[in-house]
PDB file of N, CA and C in Angstrom:
ATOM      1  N   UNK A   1     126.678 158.847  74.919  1.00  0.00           N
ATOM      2  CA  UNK A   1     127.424 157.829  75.598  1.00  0.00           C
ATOM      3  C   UNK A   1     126.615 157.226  76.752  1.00  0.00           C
ATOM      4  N   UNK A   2     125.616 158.104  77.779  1.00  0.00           N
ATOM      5  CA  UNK A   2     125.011 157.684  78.587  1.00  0.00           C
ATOM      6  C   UNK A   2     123.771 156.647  78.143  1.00  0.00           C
ATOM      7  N   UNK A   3     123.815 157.041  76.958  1.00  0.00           N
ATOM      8  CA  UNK A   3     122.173 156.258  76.248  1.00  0.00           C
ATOM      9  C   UNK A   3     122.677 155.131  76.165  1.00  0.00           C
ATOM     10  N   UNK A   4     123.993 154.870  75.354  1.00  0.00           N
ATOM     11  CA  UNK A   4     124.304 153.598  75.499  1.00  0.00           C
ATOM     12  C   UNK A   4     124.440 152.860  76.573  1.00  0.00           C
ATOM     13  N   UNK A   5     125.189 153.415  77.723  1.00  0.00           N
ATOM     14  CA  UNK A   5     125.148 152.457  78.890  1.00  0.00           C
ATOM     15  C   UNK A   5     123.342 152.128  79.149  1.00  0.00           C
ATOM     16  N   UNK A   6     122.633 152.496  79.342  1.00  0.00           N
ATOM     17  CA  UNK A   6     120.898 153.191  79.739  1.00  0.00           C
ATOM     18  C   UNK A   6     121.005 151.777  79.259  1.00  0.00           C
ATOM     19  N   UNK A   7     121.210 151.502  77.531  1.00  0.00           N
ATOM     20  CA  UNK A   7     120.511 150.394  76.671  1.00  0.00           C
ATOM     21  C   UNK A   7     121.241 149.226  76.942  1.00  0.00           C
ATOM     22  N   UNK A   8     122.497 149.226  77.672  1.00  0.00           N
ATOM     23  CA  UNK A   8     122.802 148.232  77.365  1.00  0.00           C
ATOM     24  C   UNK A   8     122.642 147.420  78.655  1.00  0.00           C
ATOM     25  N   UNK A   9     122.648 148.091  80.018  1.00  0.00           N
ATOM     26  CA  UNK A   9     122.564 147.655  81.098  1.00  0.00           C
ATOM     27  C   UNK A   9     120.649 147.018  81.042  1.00  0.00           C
ATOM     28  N   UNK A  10     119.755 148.036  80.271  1.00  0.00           N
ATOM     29  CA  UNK A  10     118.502 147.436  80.472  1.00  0.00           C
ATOM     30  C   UNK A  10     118.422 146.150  79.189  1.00  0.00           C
ATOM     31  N   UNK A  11     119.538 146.266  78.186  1.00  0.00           N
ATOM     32  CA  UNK A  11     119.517 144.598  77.312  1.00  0.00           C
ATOM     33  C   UNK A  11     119.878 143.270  78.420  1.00  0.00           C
ATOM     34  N   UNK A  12     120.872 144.119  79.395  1.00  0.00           N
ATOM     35  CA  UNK A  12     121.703 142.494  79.985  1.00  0.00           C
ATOM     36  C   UNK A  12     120.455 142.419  81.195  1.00  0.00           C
ATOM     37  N   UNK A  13     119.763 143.079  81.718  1.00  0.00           N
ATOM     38  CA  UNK A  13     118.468 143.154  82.240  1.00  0.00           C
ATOM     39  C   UNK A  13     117.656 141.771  82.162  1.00  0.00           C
ATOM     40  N   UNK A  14     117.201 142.862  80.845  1.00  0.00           N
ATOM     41  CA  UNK A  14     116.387 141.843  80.362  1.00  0.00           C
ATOM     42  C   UNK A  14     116.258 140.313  79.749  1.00  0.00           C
ATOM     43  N   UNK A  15     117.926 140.315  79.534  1.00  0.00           N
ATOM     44  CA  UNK A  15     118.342 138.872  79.128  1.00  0.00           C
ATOM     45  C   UNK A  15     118.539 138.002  80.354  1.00  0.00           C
ATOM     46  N   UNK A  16     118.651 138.768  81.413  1.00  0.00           N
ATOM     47  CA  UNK A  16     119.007 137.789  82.514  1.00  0.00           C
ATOM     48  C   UNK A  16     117.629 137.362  83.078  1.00  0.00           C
ATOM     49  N   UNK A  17     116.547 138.134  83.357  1.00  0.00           N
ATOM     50  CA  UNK A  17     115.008 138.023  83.337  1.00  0.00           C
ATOM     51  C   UNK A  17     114.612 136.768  82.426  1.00  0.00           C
ATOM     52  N   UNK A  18     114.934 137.098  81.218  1.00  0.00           N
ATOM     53  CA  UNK A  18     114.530 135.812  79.991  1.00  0.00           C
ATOM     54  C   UNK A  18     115.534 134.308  80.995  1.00  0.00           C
ATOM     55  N   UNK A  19     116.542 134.606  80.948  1.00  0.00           N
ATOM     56  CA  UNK A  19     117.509 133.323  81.475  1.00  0.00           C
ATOM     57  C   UNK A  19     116.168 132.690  82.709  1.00  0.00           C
ATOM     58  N   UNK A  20     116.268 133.602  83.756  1.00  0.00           N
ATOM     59  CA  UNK A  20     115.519 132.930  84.999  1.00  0.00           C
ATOM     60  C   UNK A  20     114.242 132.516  84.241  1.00  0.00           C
ATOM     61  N   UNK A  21     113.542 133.237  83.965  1.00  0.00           N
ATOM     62  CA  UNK A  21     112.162 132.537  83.339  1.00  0.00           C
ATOM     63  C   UNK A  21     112.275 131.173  82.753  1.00  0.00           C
ATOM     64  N   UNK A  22     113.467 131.028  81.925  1.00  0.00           N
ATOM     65  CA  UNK A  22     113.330 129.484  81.297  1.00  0.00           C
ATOM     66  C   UNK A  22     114.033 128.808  82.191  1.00  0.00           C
ATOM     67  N   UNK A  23     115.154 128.810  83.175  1.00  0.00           N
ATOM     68  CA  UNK A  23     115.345 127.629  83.966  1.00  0.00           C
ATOM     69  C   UNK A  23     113.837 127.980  84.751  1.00  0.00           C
ATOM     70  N   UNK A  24     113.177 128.387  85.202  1.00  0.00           N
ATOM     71  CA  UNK A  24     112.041 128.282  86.106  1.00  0.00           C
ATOM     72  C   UNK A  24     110.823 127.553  85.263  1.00  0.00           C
ATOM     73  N   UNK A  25     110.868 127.433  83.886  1.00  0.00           N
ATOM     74  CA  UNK A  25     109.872 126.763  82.960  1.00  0.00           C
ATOM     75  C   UNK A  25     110.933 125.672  83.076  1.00  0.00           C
ATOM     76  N   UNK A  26     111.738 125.339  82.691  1.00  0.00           N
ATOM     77  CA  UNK A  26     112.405 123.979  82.774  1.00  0.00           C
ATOM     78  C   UNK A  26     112.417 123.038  84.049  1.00  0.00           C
ATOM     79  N   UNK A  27     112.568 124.057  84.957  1.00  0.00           N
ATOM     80  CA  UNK A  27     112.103 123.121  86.152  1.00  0.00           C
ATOM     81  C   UNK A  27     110.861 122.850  86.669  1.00  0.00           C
ATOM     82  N   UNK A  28     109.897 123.627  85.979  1.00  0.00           N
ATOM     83  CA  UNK A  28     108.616 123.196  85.894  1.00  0.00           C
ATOM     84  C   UNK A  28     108.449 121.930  85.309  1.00  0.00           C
ATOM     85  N   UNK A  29     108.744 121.796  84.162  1.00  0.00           N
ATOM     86  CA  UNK A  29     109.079 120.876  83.508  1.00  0.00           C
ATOM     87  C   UNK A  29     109.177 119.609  83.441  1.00  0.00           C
ATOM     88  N   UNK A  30     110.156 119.372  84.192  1.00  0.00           N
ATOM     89  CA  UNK A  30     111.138 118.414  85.036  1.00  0.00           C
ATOM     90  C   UNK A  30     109.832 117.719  86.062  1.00  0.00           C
ATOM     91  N   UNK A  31     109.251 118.634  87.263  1.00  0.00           N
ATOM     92  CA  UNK A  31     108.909 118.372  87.831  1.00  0.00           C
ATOM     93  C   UNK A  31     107.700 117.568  87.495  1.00  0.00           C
ATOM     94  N   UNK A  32     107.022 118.004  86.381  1.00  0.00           N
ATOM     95  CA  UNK A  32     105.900 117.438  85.833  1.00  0.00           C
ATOM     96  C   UNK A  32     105.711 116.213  85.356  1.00  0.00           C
ATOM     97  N   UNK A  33     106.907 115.883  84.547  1.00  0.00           N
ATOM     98  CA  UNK A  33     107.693 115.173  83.792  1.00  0.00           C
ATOM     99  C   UNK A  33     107.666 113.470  84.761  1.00  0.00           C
ATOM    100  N   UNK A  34     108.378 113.901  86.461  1.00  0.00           N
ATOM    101  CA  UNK A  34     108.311 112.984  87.060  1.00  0.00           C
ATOM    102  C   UNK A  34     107.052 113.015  87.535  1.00  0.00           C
ATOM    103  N   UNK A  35     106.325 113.552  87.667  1.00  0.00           N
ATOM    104  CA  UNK A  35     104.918 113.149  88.505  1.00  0.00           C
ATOM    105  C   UNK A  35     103.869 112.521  87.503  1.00  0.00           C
ATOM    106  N   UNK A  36     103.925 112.162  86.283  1.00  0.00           N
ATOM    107  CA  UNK A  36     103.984 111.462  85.243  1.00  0.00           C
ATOM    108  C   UNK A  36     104.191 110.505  84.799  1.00  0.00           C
ATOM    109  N   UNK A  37     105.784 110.416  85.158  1.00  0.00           N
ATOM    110  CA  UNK A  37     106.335 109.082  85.305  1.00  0.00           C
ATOM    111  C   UNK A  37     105.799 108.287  86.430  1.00  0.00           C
ATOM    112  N   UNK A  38     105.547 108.630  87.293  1.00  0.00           N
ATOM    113  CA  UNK A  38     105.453 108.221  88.746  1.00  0.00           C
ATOM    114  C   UNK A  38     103.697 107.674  88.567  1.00  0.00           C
ATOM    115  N   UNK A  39     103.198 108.608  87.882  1.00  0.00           N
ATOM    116  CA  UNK A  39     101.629 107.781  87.778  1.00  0.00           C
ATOM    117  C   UNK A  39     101.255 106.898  86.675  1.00  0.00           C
ATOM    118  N   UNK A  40     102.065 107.122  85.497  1.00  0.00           N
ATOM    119  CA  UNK A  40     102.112 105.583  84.355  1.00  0.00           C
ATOM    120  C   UNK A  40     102.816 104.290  84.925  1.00  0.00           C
ATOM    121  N   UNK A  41     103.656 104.344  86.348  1.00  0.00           N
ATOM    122  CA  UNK A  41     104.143 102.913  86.723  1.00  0.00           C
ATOM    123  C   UNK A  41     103.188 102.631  87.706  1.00  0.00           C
ATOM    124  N   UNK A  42     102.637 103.882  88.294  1.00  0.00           N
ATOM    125  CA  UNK A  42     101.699 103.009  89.237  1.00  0.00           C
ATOM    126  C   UNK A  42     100.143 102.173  88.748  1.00  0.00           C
ATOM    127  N   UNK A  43      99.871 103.353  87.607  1.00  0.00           N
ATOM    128  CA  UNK A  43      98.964 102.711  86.534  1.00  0.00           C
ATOM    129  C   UNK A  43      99.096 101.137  86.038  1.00  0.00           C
ATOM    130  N   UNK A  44     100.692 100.865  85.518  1.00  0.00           N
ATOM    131  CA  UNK A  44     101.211 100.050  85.154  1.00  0.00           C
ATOM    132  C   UNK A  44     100.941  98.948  85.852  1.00  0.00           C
ATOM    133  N   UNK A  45     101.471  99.104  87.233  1.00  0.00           N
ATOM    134  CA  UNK A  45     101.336  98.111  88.243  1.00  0.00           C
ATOM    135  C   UNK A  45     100.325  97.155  88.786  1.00  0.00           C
ATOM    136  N   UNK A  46      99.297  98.563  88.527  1.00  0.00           N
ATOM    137  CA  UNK A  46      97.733  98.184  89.204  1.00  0.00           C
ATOM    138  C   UNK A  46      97.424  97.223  87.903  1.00  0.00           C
ATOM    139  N   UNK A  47      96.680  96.116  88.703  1.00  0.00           N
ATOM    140  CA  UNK A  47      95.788  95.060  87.871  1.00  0.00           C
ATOM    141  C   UNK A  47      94.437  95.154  88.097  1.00  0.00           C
ATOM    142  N   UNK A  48      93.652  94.743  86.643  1.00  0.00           N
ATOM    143  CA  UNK A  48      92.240  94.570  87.237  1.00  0.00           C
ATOM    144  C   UNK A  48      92.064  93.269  87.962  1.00  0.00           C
ATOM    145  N   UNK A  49      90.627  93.916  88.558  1.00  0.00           N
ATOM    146  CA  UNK A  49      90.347  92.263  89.598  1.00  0.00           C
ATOM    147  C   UNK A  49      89.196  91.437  89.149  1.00  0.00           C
ATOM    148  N   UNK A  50      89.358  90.685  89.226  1.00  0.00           N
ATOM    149  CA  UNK A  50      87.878  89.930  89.099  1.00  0.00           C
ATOM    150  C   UNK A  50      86.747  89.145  90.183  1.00  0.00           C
ATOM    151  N   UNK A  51      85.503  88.718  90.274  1.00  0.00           N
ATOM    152  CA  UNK A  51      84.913  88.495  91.381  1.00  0.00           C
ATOM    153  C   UNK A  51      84.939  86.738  90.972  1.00  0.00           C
ATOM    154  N   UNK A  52      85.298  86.025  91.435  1.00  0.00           N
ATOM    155  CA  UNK A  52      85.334  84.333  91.893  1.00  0.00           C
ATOM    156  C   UNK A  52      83.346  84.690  91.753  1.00  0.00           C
ATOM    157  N   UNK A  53      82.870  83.641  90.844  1.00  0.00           N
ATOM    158  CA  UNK A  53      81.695  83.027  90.822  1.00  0.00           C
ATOM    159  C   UNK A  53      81.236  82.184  91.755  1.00  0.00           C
ATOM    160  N   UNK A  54      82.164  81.536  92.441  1.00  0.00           N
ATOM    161  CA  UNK A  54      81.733  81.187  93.750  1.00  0.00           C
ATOM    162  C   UNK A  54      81.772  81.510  94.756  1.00  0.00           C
ATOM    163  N   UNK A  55      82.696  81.658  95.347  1.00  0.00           N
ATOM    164  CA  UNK A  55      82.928  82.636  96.441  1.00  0.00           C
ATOM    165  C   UNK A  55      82.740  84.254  96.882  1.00  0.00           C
ATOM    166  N   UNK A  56      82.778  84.782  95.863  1.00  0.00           N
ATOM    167  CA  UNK A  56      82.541  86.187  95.327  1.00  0.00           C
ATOM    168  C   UNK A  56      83.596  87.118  96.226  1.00  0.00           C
ATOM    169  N   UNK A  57      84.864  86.638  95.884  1.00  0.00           N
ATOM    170  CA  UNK A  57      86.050  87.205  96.170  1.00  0.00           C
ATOM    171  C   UNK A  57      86.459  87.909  95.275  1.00  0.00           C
ATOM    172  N   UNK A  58      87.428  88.815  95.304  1.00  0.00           N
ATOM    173  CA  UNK A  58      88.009  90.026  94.316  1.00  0.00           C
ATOM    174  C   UNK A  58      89.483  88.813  94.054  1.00  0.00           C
ATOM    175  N   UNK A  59      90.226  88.405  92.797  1.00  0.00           N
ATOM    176  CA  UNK A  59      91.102  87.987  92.456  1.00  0.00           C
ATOM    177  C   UNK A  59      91.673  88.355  91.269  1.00  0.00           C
ATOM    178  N   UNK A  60      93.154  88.976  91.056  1.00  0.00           N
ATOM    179  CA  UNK A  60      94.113  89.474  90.207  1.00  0.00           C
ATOM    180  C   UNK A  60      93.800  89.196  88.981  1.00  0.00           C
ATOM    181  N   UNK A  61      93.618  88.991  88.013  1.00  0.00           N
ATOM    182  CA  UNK A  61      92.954  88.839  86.800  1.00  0.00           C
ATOM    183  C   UNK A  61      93.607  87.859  86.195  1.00  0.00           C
ATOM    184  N   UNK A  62      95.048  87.685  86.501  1.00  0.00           N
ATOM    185  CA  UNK A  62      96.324  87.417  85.771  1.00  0.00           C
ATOM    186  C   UNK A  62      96.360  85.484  87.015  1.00  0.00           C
ATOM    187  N   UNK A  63      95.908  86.053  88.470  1.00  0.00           N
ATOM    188  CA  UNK A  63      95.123  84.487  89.074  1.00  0.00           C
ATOM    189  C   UNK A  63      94.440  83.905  89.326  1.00  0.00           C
ATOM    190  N   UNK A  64      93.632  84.616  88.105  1.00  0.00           N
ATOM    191  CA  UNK A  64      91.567  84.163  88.696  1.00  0.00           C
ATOM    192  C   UNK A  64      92.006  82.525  87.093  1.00  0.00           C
ATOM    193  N   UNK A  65      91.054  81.722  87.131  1.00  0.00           N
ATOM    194  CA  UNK A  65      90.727  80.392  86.240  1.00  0.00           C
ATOM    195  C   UNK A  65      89.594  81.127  85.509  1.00  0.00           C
ATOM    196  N   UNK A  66      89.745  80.878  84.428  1.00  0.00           N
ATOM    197  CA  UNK A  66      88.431  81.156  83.530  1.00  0.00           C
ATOM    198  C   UNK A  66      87.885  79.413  83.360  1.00  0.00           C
ATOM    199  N   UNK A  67      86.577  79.531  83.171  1.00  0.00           N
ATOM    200  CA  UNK A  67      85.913  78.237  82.506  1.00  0.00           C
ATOM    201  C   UNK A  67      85.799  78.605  80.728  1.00  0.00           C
ATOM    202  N   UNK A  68      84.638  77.774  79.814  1.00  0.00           N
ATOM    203  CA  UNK A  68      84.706  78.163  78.944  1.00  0.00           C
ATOM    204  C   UNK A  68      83.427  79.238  78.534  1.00  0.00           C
ATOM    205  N   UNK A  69      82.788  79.881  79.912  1.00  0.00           N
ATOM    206  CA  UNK A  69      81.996  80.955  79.575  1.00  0.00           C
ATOM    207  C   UNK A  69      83.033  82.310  79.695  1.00  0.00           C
ATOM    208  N   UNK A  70      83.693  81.709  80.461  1.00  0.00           N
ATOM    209  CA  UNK A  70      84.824  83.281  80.703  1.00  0.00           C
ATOM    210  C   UNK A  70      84.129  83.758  82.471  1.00  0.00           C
ATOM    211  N   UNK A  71      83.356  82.963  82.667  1.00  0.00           N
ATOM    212  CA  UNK A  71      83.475  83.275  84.402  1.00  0.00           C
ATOM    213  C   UNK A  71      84.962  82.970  85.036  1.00  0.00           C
ATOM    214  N   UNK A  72      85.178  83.783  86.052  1.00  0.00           N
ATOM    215  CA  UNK A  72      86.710  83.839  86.921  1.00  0.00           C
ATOM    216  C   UNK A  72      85.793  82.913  87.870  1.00  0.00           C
ATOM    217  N   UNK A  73      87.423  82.508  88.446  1.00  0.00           N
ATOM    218  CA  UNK A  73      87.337  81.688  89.941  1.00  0.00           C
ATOM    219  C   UNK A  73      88.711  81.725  90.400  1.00  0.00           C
ATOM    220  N   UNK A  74      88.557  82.008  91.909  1.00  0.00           N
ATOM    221  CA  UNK A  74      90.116  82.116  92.397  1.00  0.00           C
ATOM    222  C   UNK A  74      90.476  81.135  92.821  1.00  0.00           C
ATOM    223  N   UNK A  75      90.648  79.376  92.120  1.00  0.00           N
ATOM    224  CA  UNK A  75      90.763  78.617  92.316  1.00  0.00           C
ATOM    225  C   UNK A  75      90.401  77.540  91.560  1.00  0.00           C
ATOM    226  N   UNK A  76      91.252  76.242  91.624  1.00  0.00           N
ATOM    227  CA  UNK A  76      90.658  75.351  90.519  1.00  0.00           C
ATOM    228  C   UNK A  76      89.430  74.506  91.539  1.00  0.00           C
ATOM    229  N   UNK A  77      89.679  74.777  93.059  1.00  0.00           N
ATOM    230  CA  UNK A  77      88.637  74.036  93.608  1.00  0.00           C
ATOM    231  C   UNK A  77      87.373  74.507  93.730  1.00  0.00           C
ATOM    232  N   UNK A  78      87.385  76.091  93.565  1.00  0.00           N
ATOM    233  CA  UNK A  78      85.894  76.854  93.350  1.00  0.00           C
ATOM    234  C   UNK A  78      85.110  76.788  91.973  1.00  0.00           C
ATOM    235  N   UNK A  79      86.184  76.333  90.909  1.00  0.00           N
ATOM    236  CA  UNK A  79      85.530  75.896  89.704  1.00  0.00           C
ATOM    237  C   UNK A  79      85.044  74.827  89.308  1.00  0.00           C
ATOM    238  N   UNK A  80      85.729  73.681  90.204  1.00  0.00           N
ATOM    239  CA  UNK A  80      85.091  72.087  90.463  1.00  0.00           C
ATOM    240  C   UNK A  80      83.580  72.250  91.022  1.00  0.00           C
ATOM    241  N   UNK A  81      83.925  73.212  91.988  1.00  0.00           N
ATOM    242  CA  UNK A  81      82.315  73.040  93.669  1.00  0.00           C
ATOM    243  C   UNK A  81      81.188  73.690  92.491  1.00  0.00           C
ATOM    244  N   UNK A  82      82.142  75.260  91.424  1.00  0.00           N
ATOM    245  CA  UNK A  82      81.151  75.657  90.507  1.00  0.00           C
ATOM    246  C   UNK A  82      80.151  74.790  89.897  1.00  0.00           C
ATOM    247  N   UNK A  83      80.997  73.751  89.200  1.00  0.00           N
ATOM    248  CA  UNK A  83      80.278  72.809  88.241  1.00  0.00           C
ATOM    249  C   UNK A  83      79.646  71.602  88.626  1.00  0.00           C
ATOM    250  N   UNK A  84      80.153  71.115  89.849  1.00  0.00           N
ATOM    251  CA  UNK A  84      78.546  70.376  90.453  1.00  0.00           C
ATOM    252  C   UNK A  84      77.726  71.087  90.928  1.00  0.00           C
ATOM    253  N   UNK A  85      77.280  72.369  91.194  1.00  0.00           N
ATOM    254  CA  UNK A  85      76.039  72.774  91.966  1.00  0.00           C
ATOM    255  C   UNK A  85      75.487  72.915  90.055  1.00  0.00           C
ATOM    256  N   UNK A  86      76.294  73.746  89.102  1.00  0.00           N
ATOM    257  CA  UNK A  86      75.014  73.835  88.157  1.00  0.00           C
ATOM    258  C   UNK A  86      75.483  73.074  87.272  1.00  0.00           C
TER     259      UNK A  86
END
């Protein structure tokens, strides 16, 4: 009769051990999960830049002017001044 209590108190033991271990992996989890999320929107966010051929400024990629070589310019007036000097 004592063996049984022995086994059964070290089963609910050990099941409660197993319980904490997986909420403590789940909230690992979780936590990872957002710090993840949190660096694919900032990834997201970030744009490349490009350097203005004339001026040699850094401009958003998405507001630089291409010509038809594919040089950027952060401006339609730096691409005018571009094309009279060459």
């Amino acid at each position: 009769m004592i063996v049984r209590l022995i086994v059964f108190v070290a089963i609910f033991f050990i099941g409660w051990w197993l319980y904490r271990q997986f909420i403590i992996f789940k909230q690992g989890q979780s936590q990872q999960g957002s710090k993840n999320k949190g660096q694919s929107k900032k990834e997201a966010s970030q744009e490349s830049m490009v350097r203005c051929a004339e001026c040699q400024t850094f401009t958003p990629r998405s507001h630089a002017i291409h010509d038809q070589e594919a040089r950027a310019f952060c401006s339609a007036e730096h691409l005018k001044a571009f094309n009279q000097k060459h």
